[in-house]
Protein backbone atom coordinates (compact mmCIF):
# COMPACT_ATOMS: atom_id res chain seq x y z
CA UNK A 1 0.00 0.00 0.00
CA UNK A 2 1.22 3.77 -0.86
CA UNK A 3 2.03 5.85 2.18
CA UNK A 4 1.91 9.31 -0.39
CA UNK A 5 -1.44 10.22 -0.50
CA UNK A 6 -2.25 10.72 -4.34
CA UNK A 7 -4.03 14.07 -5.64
CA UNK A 8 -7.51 13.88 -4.04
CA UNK A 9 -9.97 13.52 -7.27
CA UNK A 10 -13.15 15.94 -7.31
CA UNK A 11 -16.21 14.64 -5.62
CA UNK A 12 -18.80 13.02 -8.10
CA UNK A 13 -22.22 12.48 -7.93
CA UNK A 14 -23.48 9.26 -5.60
CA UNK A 15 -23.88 7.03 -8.80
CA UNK A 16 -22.98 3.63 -9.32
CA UNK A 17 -20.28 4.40 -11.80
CA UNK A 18 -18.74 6.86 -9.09
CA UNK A 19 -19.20 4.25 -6.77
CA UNK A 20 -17.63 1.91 -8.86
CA UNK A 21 -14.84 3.37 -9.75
CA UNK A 22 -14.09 4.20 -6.12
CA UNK A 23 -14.05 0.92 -5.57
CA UNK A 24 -10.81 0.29 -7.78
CA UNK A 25 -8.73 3.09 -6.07
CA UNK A 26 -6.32 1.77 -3.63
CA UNK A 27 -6.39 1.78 0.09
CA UNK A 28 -3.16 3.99 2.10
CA UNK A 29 -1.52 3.68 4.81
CA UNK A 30 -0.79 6.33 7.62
CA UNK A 31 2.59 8.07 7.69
CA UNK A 32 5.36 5.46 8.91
CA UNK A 33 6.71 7.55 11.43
CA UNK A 34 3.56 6.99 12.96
CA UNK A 35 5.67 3.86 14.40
CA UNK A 36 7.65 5.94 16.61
CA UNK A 37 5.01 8.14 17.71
CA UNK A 38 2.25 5.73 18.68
CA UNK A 39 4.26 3.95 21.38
CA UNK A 40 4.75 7.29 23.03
CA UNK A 41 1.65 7.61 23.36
CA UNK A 42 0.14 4.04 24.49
CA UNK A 43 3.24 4.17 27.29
CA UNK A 44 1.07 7.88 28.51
CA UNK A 45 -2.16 6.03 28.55
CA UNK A 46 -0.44 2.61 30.45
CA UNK A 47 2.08 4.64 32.28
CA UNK A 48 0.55 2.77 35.73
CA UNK A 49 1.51 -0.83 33.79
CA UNK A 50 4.73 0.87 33.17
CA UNK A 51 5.31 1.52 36.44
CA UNK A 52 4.21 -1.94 37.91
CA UNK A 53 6.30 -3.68 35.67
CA UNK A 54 9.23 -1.50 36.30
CA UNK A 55 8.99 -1.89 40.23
CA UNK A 56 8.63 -5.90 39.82
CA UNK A 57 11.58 -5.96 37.25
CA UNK A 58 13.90 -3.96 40.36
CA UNK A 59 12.31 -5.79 43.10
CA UNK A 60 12.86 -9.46 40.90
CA UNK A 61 16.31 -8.62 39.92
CA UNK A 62 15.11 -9.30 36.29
CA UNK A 63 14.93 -6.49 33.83
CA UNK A 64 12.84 -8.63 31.38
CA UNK A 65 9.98 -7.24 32.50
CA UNK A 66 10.61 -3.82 31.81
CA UNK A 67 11.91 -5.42 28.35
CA UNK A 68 8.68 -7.21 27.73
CA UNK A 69 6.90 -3.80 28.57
CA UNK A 70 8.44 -1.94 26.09
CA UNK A 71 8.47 -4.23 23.40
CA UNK A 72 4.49 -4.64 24.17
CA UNK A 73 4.16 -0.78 23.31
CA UNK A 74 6.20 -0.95 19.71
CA UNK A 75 4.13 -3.99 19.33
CA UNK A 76 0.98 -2.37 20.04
CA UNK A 77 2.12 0.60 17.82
CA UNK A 78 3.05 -0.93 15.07
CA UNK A 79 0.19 -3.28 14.59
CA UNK A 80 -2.20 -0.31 15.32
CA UNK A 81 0.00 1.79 11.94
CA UNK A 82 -0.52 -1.73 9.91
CA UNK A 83 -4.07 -2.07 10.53
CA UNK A 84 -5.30 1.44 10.23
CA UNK A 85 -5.39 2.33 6.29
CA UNK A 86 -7.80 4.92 4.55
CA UNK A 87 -9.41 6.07 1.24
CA UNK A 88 -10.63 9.25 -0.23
CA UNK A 89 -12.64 8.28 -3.30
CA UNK A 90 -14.99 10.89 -5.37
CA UNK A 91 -18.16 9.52 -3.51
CA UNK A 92 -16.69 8.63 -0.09
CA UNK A 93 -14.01 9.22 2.44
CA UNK A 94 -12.87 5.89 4.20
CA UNK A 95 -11.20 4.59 7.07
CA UNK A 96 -10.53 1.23 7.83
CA UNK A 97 -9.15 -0.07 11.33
CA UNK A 98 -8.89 -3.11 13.76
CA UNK A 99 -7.24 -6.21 14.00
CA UNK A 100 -9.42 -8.41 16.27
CA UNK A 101 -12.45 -6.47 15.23
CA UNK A 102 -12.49 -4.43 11.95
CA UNK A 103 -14.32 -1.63 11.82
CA UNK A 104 -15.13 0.40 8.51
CA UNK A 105 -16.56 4.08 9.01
CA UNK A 106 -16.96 5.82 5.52
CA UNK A 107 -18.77 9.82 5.01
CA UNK A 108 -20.35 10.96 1.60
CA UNK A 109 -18.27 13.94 1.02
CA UNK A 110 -21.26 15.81 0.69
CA UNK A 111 -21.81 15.86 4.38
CA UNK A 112 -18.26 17.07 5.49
CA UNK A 113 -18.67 19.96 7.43
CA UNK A 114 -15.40 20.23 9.26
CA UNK A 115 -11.77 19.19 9.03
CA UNK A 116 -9.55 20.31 12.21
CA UNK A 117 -5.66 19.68 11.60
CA UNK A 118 -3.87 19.06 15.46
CA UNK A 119 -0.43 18.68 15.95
CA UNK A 120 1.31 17.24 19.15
CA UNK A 121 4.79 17.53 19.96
CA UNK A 122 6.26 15.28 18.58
CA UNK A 123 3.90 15.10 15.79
CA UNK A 124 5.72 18.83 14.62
CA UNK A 125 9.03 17.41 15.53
CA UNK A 126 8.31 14.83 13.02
CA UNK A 127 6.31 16.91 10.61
CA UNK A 128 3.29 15.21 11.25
CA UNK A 129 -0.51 16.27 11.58
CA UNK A 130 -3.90 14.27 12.93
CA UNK A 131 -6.58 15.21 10.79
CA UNK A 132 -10.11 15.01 12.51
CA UNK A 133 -13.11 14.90 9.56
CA UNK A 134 -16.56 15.98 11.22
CA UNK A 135 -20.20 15.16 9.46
CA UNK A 136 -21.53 18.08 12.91
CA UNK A 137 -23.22 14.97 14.27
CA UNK A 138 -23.19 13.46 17.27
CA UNK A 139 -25.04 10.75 17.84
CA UNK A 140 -25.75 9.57 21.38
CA UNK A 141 -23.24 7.11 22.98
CA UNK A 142 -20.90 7.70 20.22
CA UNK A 143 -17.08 6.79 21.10
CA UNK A 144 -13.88 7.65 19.96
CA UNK A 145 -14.07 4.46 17.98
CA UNK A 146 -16.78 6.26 15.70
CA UNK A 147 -14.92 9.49 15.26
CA UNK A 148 -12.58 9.46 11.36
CA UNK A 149 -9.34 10.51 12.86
CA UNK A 150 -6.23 10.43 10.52
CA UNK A 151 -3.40 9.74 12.92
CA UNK A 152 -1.25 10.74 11.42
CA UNK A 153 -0.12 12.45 7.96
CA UNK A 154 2.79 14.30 6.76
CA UNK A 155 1.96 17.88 7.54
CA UNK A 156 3.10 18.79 3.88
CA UNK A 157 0.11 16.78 2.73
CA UNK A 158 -2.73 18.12 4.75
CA UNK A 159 -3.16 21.60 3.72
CA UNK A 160 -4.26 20.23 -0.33
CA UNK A 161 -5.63 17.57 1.61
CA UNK A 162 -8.02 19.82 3.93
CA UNK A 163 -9.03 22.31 0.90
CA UNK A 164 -9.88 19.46 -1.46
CA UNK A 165 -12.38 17.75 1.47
CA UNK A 166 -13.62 21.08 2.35
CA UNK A 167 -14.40 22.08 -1.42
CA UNK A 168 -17.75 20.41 -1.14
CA UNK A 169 -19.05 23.03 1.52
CA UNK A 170 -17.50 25.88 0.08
CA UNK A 171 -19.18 24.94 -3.59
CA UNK A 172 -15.72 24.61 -5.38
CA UNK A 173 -16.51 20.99 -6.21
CA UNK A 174 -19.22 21.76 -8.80
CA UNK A 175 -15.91 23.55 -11.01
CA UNK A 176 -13.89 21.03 -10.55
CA UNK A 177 -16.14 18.21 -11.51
CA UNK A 178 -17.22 20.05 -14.83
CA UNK A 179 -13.62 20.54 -15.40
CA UNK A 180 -13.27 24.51 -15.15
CA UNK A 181 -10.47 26.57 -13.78
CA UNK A 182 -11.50 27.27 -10.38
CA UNK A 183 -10.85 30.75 -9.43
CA UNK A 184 -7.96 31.60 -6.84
CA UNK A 185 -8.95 32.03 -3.37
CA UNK A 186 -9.22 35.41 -2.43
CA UNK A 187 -5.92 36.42 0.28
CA UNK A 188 -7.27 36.21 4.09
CA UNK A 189 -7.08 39.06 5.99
CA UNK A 190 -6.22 38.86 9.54
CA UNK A 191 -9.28 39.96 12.03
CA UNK A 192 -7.90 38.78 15.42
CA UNK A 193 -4.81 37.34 17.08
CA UNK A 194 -3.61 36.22 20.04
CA UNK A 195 -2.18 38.49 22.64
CA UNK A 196 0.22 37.68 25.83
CA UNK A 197 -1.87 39.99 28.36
CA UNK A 198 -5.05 37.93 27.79
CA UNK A 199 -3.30 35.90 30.24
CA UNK A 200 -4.63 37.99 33.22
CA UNK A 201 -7.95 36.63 32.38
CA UNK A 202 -7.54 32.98 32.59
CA UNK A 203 -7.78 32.75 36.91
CA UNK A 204 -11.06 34.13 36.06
CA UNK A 205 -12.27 30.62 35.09
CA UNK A 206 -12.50 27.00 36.88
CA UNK A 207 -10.08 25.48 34.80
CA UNK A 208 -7.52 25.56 37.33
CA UNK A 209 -9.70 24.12 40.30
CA UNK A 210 -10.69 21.61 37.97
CA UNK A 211 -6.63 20.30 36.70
CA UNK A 212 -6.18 20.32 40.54
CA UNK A 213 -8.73 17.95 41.23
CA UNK A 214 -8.14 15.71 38.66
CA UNK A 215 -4.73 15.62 39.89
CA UNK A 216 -5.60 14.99 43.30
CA UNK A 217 -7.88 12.30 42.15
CA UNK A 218 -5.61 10.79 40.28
CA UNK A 219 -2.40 10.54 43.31
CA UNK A 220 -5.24 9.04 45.30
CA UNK A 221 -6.31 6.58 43.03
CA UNK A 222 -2.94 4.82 42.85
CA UNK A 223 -2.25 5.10 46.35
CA UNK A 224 0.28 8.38 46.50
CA UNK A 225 -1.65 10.46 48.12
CA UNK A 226 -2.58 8.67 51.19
CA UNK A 227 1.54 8.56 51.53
CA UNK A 228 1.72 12.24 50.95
CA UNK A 229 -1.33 12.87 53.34
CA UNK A 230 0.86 10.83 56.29
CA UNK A 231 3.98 12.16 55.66
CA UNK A 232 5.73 13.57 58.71
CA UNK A 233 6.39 17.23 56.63
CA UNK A 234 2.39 17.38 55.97
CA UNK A 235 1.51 16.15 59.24
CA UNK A 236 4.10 18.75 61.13
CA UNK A 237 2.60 21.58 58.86
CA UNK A 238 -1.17 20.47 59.87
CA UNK A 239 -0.44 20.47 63.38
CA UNK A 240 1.20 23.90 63.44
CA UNK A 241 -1.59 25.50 61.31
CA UNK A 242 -4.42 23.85 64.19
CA UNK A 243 -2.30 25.64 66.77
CA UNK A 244 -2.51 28.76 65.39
CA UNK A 245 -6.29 28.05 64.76
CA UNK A 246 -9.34 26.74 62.63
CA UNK A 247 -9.54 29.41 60.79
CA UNK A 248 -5.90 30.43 60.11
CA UNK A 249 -5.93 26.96 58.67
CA UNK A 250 -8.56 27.69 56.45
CA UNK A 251 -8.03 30.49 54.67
CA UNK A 252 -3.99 29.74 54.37
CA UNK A 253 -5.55 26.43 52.25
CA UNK A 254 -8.48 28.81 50.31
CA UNK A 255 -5.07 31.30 49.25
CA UNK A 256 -3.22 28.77 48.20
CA UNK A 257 -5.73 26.76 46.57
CA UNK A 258 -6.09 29.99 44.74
CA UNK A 259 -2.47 30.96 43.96
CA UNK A 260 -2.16 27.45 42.53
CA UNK A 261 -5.50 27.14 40.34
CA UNK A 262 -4.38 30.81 38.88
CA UNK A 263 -0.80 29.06 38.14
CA UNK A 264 -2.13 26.00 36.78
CA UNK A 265 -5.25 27.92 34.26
CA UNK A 266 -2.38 30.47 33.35
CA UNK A 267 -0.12 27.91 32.14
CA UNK A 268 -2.78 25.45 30.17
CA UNK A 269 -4.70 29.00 28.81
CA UNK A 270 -0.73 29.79 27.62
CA UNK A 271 -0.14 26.52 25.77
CA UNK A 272 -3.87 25.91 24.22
CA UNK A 273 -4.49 28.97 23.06
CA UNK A 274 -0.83 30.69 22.44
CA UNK A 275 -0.45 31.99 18.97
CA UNK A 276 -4.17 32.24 18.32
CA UNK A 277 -4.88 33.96 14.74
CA UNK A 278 -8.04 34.38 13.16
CA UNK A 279 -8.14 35.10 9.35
CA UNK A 280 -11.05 35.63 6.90
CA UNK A 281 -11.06 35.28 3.52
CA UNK A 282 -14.29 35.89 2.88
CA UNK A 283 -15.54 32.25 2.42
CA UNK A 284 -13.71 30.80 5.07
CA UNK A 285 -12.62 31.59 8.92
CA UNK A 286 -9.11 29.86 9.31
CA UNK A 287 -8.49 29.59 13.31
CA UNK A 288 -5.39 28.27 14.61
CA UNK A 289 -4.06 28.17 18.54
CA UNK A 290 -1.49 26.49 20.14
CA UNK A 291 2.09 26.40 21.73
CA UNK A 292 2.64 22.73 22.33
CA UNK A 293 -0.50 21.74 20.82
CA UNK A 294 -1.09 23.13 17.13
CA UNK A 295 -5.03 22.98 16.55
CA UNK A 296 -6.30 24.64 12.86
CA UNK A 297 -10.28 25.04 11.89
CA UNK A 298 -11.67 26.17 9.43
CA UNK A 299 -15.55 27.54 9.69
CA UNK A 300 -16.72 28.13 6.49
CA UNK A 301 -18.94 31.37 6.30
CA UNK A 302 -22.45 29.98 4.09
CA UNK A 303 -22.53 28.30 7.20
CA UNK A 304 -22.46 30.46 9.90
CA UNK A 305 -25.76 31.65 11.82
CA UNK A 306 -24.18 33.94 14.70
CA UNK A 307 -21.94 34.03 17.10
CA UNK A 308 -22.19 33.65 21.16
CA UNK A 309 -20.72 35.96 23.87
CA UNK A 310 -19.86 34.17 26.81
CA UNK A 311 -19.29 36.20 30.01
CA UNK A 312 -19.15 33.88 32.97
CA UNK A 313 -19.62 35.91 36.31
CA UNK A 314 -15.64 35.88 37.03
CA UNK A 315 -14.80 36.60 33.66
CA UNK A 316 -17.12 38.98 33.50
CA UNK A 317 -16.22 41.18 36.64
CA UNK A 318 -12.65 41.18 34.83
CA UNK A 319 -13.83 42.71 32.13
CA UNK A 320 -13.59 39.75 29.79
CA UNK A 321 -15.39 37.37 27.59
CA UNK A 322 -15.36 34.33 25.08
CA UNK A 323 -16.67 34.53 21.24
CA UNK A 324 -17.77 31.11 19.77
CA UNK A 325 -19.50 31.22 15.91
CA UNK A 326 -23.23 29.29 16.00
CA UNK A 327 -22.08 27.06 13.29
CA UNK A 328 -24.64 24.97 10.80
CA UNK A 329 -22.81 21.32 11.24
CA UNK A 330 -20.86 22.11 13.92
CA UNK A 331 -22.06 20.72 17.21
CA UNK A 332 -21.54 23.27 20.75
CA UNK A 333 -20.68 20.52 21.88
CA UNK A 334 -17.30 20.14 20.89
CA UNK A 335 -16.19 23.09 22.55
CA UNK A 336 -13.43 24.69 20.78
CA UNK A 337 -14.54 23.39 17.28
CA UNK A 338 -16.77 26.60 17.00
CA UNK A 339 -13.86 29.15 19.24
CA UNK A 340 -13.33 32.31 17.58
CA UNK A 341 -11.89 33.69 20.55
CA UNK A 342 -10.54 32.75 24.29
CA UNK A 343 -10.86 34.38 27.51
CA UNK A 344 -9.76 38.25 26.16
CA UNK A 345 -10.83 41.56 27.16
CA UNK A 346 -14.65 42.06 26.14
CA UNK A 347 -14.44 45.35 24.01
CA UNK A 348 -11.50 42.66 21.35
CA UNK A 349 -14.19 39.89 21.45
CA UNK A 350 -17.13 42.62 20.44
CA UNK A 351 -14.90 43.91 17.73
CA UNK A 352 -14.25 40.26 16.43
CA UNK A 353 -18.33 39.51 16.55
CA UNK A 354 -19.28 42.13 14.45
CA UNK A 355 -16.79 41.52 12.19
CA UNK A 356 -17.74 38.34 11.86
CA UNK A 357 -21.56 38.55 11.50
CA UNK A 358 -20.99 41.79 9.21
CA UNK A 359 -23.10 44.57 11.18
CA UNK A 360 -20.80 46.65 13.79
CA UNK A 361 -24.32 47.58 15.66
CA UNK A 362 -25.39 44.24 16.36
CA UNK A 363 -23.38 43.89 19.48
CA UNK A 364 -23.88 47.68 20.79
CA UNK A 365 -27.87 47.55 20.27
CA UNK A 366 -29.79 47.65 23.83
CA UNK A 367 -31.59 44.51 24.64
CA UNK A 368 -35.47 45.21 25.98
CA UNK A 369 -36.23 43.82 29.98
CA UNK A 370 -38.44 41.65 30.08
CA UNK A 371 -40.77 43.68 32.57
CA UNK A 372 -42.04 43.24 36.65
CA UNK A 373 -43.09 39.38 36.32
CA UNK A 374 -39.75 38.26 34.96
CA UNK A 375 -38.14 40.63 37.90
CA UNK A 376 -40.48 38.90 40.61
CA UNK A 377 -39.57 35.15 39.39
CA UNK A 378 -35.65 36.21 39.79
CA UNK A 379 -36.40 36.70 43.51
CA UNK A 380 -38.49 34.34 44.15
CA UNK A 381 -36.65 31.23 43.11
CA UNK A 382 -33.35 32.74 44.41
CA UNK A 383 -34.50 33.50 47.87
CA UNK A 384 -36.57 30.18 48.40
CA UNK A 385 -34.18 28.08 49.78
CA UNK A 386 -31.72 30.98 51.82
CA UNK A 387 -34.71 32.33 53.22
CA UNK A 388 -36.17 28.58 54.62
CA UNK A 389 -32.31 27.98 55.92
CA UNK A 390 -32.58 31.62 57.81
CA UNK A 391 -36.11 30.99 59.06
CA UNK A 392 -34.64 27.33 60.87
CA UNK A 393 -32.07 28.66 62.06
CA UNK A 394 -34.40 31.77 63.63
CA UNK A 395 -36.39 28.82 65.02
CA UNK A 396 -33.25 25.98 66.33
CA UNK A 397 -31.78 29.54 68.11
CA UNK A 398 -34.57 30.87 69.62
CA UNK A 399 -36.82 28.03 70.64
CA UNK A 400 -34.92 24.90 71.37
CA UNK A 401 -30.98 26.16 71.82
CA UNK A 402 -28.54 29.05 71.02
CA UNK A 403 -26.30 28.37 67.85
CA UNK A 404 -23.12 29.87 67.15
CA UNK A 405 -22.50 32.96 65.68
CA UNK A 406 -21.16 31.69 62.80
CA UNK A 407 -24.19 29.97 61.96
CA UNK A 408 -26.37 32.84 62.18
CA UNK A 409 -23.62 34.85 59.90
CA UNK A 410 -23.55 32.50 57.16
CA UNK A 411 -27.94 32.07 57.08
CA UNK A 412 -27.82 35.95 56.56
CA UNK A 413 -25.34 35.99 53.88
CA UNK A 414 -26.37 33.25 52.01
CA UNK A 415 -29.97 35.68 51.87
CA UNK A 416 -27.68 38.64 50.85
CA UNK A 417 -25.74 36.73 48.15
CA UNK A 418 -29.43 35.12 46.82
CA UNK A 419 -30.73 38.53 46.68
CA UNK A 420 -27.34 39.82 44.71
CA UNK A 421 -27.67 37.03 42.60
CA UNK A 422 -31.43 37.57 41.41
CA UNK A 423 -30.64 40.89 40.74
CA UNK A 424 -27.66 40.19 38.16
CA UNK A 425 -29.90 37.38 37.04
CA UNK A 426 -32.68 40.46 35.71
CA UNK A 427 -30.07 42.76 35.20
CA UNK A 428 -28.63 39.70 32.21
CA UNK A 429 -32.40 39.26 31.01
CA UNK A 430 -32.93 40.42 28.06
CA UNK A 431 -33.89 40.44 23.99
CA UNK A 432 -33.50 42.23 20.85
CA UNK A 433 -34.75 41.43 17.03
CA UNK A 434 -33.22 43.97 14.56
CA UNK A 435 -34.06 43.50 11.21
CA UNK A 436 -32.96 39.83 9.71
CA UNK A 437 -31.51 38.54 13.72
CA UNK A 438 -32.71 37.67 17.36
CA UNK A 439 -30.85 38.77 20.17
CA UNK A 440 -30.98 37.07 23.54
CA UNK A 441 -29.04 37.12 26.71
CA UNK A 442 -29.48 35.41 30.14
CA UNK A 443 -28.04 33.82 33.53
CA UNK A 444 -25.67 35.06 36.08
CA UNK A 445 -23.41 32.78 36.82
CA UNK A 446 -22.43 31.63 33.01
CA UNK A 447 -24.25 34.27 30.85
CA UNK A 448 -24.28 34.48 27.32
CA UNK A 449 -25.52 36.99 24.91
CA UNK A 450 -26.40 34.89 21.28
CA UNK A 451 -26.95 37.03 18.01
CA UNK A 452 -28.60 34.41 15.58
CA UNK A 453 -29.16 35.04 12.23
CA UNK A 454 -33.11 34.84 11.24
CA UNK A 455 -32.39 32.92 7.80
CA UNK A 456 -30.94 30.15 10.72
CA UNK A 457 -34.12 29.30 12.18
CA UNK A 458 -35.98 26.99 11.37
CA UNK A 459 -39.26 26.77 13.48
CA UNK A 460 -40.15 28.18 16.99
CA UNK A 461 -41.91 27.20 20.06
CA UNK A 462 -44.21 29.31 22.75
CA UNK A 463 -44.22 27.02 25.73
CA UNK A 464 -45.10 28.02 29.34
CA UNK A 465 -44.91 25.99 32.63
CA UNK A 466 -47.47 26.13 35.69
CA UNK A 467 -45.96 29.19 37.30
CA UNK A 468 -45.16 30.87 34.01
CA UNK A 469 -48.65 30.98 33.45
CA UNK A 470 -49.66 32.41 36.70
CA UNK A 471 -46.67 35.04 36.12
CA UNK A 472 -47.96 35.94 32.96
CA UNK A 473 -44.52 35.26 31.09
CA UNK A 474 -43.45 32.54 28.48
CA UNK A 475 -40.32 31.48 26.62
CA UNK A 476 -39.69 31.24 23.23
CA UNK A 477 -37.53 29.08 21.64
CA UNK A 478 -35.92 29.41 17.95
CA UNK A 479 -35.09 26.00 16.42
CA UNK A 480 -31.91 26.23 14.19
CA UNK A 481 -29.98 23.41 12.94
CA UNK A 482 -26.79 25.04 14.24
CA UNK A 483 -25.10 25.22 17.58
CA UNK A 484 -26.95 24.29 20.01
CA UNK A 485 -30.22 23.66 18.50
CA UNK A 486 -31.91 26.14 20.53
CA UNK A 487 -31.86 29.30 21.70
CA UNK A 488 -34.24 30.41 24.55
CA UNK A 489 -35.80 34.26 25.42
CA UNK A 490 -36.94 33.67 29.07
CA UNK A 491 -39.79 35.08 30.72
CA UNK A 492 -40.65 37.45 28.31
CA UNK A 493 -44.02 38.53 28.89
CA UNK A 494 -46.58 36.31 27.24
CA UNK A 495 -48.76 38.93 25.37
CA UNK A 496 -45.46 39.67 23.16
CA UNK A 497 -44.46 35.95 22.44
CA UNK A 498 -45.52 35.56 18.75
CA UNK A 499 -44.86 39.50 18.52
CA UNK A 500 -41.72 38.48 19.02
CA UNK A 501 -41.89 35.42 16.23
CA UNK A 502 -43.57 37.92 13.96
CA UNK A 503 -41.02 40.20 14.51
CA UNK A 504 -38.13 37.91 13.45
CA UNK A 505 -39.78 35.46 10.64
CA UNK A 506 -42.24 37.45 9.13
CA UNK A 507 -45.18 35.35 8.86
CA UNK A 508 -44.41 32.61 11.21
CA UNK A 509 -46.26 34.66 13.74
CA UNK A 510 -49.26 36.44 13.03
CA UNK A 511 -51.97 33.88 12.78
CA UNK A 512 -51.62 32.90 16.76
CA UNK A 513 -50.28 36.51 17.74
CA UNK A 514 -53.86 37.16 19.18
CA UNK A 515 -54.31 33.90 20.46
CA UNK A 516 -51.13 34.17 22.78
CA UNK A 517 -49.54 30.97 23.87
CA UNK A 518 -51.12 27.76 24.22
């Protein structure tokens, strides 16, 4: 089998001749220095075998298990490199893989909607690329096993590679299968990149916490972190800490759970998202990130229906925010697969949007409140609970025995940080339908502000709940086949709900605008 991937002929038309003839076209392999890449990465995956096998070779006095370790991995590796082959045909793209159990995944080129090009470190040291090809479905309990990954190609290959799968969505296939000249893509013009103070914005995410947690789960699974737990240096530092109190104790581990989780989301924002540039062509949006990790998308523009704001609370009292495109084909789901932009300062990110979706005012226009019921429901659901905690403690204190005073303090600010939070909650709740979009933003805690394109959606729903009814509001939802599916106005009040749908699909509305919602 060839390990040079031929030119990649023009897509056809799903006939049997096509077929056919794809049939005859031979099957390739993956790059060869796939072999010394592959073991690398199995011996990550089974570095606790590793280790194991390692301690009983020392302990034994016989290094053959170590030996027979490492020549598991190449074996492992290099069966995986001659198993795994793959075809790109006019009709089809096909990958073939498995050696106990064979599996054969093959995608009509006409529903490509993605191809992301990743690159490890060794992969660049090699000159190598993965190439990821996306269909923007995800199907539920899907695996890795059903995903087409190309692991790995010579990175001299993928670029022809990537244009020629992606010339289906971008309609250059049509040329080339009539046989015409295809016009020259026009030059991309650069509309964002990456800069090194959009670091100060990455402690104002979870990301840290999170790697620490992982990592503590991790040392505790495999037994190192009871030993570190009853180590004489821990121990001696607990015991000094409990003589200088409870408290002490406690916030010297909230500051330094802190000063660590800033370290550890500084470093990983550093290395994902290093070197981010995002470049327009005009048919395309080319985004690539990435110190150690080289990731490249491309989002191609007939497909776009928006974009989405994302201003989590933290990242929000920093002043920052997150841009994502609402992409038809491309799941939200897969996280950075629809990033336009990181964690940067918000005023960059509204300056990339309306770049993006073409109209500057879109991301300045005011957003309408949703009026006195919507205001009354923030409250309401926020203070519940605080308010019940507050009244039992009022009751244990009073009538059956005093509490401490620390019990009383945190009932009354867990009421003051409910209220706080219902108000930011109304303050985020809001909507907007300029000509040809629909604007909506809501939450507190993870708010996002979604412009989506009318021509996107593709049906709408009025619904209203128990309480909604007695409120007098309703939500609307606008079906699109992009992004998330969905996009929700909440609580608007009910008399305007197919106002609203008028409003933004002309037509879609006005036969049940008098009946209001069902």
């Amino acid at each position: 089998m060839s390990t040079v991937p031929p030119p990649v002929p023009p897509r056809a038309e799903d006939s049997a001749a096509a077929v056919a003839a794809e049939e005859e076209q031979p099957w390739l392999r993956l790059d060869p220095r796939m072999l010394l890449v592959h073991p690398v990465d199995t011996a990550v995956k089974l570095l606790p075998v590793l280790a194991v096998s390692l301690i009983v070779g020392t302990r034994s006095g016989n290094p053959l298990w170590a030996l027979a370790a490492v020549v598991g991995l190449v074996a492992i590796g290099a069966a995986r490199w001659y198993t795994t082959s793959y075809r790109i045909g006019p009709v089809h793209v096909q990958l073939r893989r498995g050696l106990l159990q064979r599996r054969l995944l093959s995608i009509p080129r006409s529903r490509i909607r993605s191809v992301d090009v990743e690159s490890g470190i060794l992969h660049r040291v090699l000159g190598l690329s993965i190439v990821r090809i996306g269909t923007g479905q995800q199907a539920a309990g899907s695996t890795d096993s059903n995903r087409f990954e190309l692991d790995a190609l010579s990175s001299s290959v993928v670029p022809a590679l990537r244009s020629a799968l992606l010339a289906d969505a971008l309609g250059a296939a049509p040329a080339a299968a009539a046989g015409t000249v295809p016009t020259q893509p026009a030059p991309e013009i650069e509309i964002a990149h990456w800069r090194p103070s959009w670091v100060r914005y990455a402690p104002f995410s979870a990301t840290g916490v999170l790697a620490i947690a992982a990592l503590v789960g991790v040392l505790f699974q495999y037994g190192l972190g009871e030993q570190l737990v009853d180590s004489e240096r821990v121990r001696g530092s607990v015991e000094s800490a409990e003589r200088a109190g409870i408290a002490l104790l406690l916030a010297g581990a909230v500051v330094a759970l802190l000063v660590v989780a800033s370290l550890v989301a500084c470093v990983r924002y550093l290395v994902t998202f290093g070197n981010l540039r995002v470049t327009d062509n005009g048919r395309t949006l080319h985004v690539s990130h990435g110190l150690s990790k080289t990731r490249q998308t491309t989002l191609d523009r007939a497909r776009l229906r928006g974009a989405t704001l994302k201003e989590p609370l933290l990242l929000r009292m920093a002043g920052g925010a997150r841009l994502d495109a609402i992409m038809t084909g491309v799941s939200a789901e897969k996280g950075e697969s629809s990033l336009l932009l990181p964690q940067s300062p918000r005023a960059e990110a509204e300056r990339v949007m309306s770049t993006v979706v073409g109209d500057p005012r879109l991301s300045q226009i005011p957003l309408l409140a949703h009026g006195p019921a919507a205001r009354r429901r923030r409250y309401t659901r926020a203070l519940l609970l605080p308010v019940l905690i507050l009244v039992a403690v009022a009751v244990v204190g009073v009538a059956i025995r005093p509490l401490p005073v620390i019990a009383w303090a945190g009932a009354i600010l867990l009421v003051v940080a409910a209220v706080g939070l219902a108000y930011d909650r109304y303050r985020g709740l809001g909507h907007a339908a300029p000509p040809g979009w629909l604007i909506t933003r809501g939450g507190s805690l993870d708010r996002a502000r979604h412009t989506l394109a009318a021509d996107g959606i593709i049906g709408w729903t009025v619904r209203q709940t128990y309480f909604q009814r007695r409120a007098g509001v309703a939500t609307v939802v606008a079906a699109t086949p992009a992004g998330t599916g969905g996009y929700e106005v909440v609580d608007m009040p009910a008399d305007l709900a197919w106002t609203l749908v008028e409003a933004v699909t002309p037509g879609a509305g006005d036969r049940w605008a008098d009946r209001g919602p069902a």
